[in-house]
Each structure stands twice: as C-alpha cells, then as structure tokens.
PDB file of N, CA and C in Angstrom:
ATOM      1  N   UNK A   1     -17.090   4.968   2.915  1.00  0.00           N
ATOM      2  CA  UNK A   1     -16.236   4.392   1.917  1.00  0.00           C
ATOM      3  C   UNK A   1     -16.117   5.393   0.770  1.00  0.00           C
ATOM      4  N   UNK A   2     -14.909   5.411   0.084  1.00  0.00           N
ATOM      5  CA  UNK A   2     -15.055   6.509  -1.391  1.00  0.00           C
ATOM      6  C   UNK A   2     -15.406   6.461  -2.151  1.00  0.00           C
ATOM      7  N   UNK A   3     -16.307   5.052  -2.435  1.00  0.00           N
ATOM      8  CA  UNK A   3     -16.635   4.797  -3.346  1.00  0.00           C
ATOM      9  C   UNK A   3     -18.332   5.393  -3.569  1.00  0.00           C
ATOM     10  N   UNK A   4     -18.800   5.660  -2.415  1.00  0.00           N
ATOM     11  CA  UNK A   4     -20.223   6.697  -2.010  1.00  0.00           C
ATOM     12  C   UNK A   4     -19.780   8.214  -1.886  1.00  0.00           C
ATOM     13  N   UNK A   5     -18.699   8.610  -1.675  1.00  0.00           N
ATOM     14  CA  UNK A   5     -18.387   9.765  -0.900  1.00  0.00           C
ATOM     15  C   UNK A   5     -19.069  10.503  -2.644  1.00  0.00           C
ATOM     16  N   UNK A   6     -20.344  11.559  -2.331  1.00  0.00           N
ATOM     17  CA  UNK A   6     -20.686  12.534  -3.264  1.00  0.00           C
ATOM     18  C   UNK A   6     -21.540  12.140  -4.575  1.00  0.00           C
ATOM     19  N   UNK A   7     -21.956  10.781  -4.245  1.00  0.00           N
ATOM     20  CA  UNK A   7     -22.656   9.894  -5.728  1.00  0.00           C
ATOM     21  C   UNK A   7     -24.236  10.099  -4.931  1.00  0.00           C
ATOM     22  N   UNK A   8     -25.004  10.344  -6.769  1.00  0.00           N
ATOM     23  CA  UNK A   8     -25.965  10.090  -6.247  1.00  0.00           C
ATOM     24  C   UNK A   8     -26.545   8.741  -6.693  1.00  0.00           C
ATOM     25  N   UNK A   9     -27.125   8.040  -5.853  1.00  0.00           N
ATOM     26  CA  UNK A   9     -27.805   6.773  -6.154  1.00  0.00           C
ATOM     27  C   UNK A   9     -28.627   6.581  -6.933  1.00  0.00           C
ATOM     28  N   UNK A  10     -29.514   7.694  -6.931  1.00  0.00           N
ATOM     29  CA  UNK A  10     -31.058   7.559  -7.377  1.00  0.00           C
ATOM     30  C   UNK A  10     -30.556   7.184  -9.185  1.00  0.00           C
ATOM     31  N   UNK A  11     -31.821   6.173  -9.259  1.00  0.00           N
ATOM     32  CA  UNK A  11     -31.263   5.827 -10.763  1.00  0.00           C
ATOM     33  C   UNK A  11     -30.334   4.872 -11.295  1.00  0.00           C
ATOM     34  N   UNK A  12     -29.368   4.448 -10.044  1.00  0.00           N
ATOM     35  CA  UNK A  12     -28.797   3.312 -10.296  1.00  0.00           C
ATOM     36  C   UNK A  12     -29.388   1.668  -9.671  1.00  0.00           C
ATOM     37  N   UNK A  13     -29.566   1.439 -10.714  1.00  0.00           N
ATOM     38  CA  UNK A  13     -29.962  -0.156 -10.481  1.00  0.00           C
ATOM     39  C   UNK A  13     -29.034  -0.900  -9.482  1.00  0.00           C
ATOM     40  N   UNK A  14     -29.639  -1.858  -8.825  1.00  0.00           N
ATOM     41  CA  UNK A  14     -29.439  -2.921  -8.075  1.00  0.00           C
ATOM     42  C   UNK A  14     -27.982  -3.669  -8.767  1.00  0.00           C
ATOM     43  N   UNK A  15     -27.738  -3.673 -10.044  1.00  0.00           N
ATOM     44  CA  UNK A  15     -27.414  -4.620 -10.620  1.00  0.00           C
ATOM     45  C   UNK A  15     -25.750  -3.892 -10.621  1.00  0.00           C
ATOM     46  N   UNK A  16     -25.996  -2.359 -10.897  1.00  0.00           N
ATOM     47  CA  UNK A  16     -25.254  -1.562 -11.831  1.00  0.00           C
ATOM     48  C   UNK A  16     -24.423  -1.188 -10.201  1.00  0.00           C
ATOM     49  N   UNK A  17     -24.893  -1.129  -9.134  1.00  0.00           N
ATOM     50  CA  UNK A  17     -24.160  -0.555  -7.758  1.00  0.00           C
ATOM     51  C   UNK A  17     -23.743  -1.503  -7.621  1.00  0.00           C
ATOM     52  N   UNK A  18     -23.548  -2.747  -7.271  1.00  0.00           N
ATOM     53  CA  UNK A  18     -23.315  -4.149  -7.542  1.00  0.00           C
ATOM     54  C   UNK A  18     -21.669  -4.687  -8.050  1.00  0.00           C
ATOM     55  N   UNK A  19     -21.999  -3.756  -9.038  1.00  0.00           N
ATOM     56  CA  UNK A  19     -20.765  -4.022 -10.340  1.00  0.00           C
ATOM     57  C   UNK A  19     -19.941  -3.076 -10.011  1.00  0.00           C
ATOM     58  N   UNK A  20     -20.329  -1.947  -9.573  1.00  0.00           N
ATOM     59  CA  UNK A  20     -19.411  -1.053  -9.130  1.00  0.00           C
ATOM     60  C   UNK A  20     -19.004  -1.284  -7.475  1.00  0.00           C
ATOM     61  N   UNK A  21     -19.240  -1.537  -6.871  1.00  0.00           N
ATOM     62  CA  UNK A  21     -18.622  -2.296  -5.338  1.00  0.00           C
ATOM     63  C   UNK A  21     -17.390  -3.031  -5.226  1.00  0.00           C
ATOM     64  N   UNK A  22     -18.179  -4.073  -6.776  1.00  0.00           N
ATOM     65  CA  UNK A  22     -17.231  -5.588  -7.145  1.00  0.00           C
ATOM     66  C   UNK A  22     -16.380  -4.616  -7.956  1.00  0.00           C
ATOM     67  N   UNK A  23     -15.869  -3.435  -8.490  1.00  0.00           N
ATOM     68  CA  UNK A  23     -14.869  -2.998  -9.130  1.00  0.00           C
ATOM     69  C   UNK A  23     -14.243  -2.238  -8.128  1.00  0.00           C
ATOM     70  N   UNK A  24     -14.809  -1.710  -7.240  1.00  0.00           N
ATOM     71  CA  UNK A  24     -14.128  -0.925  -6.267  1.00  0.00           C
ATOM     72  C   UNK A  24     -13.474  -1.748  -5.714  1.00  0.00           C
ATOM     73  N   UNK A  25     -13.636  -2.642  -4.772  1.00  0.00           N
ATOM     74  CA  UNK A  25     -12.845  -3.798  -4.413  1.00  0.00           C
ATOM     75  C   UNK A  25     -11.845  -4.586  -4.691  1.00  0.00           C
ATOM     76  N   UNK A  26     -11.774  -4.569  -5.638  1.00  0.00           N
ATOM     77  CA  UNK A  26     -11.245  -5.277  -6.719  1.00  0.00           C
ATOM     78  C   UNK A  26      -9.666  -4.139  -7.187  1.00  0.00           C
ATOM     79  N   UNK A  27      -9.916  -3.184  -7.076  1.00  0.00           N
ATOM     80  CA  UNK A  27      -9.078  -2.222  -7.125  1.00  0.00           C
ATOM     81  C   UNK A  27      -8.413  -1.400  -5.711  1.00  0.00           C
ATOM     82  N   UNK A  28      -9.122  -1.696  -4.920  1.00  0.00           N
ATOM     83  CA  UNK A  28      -8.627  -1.776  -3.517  1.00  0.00           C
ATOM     84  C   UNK A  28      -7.909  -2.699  -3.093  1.00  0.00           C
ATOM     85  N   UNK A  29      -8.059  -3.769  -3.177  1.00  0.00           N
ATOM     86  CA  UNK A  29      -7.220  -5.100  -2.896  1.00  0.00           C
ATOM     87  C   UNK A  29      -6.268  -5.239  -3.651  1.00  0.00           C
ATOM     88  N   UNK A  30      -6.229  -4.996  -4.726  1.00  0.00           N
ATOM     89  CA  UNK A  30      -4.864  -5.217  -6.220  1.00  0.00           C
ATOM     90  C   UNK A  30      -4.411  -4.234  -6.691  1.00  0.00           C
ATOM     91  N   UNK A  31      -4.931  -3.201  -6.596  1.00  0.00           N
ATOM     92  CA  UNK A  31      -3.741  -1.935  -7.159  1.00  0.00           C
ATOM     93  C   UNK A  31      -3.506  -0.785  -6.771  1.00  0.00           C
ATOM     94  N   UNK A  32      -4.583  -0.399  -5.594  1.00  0.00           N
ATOM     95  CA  UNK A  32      -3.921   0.488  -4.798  1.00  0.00           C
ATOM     96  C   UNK A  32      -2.676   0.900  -4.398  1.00  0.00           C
ATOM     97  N   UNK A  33      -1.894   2.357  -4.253  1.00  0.00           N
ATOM     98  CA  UNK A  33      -1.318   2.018  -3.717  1.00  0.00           C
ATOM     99  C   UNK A  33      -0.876   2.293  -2.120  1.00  0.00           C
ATOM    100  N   UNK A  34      -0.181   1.819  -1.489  1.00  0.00           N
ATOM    101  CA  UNK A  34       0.418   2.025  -0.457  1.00  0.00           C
ATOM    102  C   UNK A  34       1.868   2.397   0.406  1.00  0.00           C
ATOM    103  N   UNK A  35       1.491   3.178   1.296  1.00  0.00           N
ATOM    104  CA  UNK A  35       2.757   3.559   1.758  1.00  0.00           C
ATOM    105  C   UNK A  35       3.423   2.742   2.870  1.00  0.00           C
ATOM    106  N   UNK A  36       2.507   1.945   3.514  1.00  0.00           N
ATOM    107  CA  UNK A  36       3.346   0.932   4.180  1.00  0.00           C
ATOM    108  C   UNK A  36       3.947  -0.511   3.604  1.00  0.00           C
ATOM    109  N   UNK A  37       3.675  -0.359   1.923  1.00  0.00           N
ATOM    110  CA  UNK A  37       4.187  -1.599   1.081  1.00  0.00           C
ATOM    111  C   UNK A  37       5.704  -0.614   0.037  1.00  0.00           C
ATOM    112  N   UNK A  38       5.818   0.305   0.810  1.00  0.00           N
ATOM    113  CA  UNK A  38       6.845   0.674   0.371  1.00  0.00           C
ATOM    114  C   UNK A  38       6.182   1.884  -1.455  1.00  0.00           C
ATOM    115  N   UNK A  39       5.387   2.238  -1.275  1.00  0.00           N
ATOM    116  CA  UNK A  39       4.386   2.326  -1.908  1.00  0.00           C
ATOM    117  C   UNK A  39       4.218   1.984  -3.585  1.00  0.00           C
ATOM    118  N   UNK A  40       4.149   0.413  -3.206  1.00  0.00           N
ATOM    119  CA  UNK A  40       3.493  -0.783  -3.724  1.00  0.00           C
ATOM    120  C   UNK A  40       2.028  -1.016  -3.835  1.00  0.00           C
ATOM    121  N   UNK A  41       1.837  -1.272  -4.969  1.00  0.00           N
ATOM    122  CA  UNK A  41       0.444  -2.447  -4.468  1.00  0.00           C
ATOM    123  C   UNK A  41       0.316  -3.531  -4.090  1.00  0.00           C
ATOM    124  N   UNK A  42      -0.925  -4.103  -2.967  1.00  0.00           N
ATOM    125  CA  UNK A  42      -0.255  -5.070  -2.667  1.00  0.00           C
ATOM    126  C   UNK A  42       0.120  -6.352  -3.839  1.00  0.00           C
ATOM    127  N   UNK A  43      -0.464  -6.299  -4.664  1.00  0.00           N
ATOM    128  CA  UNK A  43       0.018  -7.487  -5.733  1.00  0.00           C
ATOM    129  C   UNK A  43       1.405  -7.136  -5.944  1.00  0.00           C
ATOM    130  N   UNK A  44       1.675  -6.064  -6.308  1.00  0.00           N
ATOM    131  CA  UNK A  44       2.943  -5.729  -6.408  1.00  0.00           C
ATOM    132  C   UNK A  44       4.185  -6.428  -5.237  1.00  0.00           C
ATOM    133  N   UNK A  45       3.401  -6.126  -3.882  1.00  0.00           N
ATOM    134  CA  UNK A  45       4.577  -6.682  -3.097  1.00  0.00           C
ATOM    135  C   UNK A  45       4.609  -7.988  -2.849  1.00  0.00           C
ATOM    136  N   UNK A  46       3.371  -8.439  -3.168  1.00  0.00           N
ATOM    137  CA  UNK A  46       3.382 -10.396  -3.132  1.00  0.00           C
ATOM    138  C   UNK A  46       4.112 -10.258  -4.150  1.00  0.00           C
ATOM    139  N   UNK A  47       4.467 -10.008  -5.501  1.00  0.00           N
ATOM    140  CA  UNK A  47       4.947 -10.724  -6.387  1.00  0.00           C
ATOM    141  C   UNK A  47       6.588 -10.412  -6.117  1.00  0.00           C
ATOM    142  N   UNK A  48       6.495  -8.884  -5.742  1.00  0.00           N
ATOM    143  CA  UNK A  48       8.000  -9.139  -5.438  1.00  0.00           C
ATOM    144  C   UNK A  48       8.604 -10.129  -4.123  1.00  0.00           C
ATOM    145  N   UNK A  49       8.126 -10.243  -3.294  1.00  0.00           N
ATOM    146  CA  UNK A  49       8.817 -11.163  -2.205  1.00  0.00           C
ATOM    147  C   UNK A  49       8.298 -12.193  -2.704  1.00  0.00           C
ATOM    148  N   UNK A  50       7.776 -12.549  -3.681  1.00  0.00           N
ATOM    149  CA  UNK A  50       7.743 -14.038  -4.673  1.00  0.00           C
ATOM    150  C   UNK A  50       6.920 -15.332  -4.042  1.00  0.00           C
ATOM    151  N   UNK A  51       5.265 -14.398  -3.100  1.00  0.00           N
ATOM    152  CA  UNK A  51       4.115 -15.160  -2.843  1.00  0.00           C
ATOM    153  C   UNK A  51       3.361 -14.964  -3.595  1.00  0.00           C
ATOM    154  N   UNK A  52       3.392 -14.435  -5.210  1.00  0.00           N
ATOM    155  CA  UNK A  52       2.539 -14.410  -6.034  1.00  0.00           C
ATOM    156  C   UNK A  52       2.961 -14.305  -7.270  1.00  0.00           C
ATOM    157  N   UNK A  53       2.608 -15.102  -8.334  1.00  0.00           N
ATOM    158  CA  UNK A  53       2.525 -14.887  -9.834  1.00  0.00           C
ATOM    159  C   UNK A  53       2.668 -14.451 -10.384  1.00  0.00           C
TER     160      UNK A  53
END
C-alpha cells in the first residue's frame, strides 16, 4: 500500500498509525483521483450523476 511504501515505523505509536490508515482511506475513497471516473473523484462522480450530496 503507499501509504508504507519508504516510512519508518519505529516510533510511531499504535494510536498515531491508526490515525494515519483512517486518513489514508479516507482520502482514497473521497478524493482521489481517477481515470476511469473520467478523472473524477469518486465523490465527485456520485455527486455529479446525482447519487450523492
């Protein structure tokens, strides 16, 4: 995953890798972007074909 690619761990808390997973994710799912969404994110393309908010 890229979110390991070249980090070193040592030193980061349980708590603190955690938070960064839940942000990686979080930014993978919602604002990435993509070239098979026309290169959209996908929030972007739910909201435009008007399945999202």
């Amino acid at each position: 995953m890229e979110l390991s690619y070249g980090c070193d761990w040592g030193g980061v808390a349980m708590g603190g890798s955690i938070d960064m997973l839940d942000a990686y994710l979080k930014w993978y799912r919602d604002v990435r972007i993509k070239g098979d969404l026309d290169y959209r994110s996908p929030t972007q393309y739910r909201r435009d074909l008007g399945l999202a908010a």
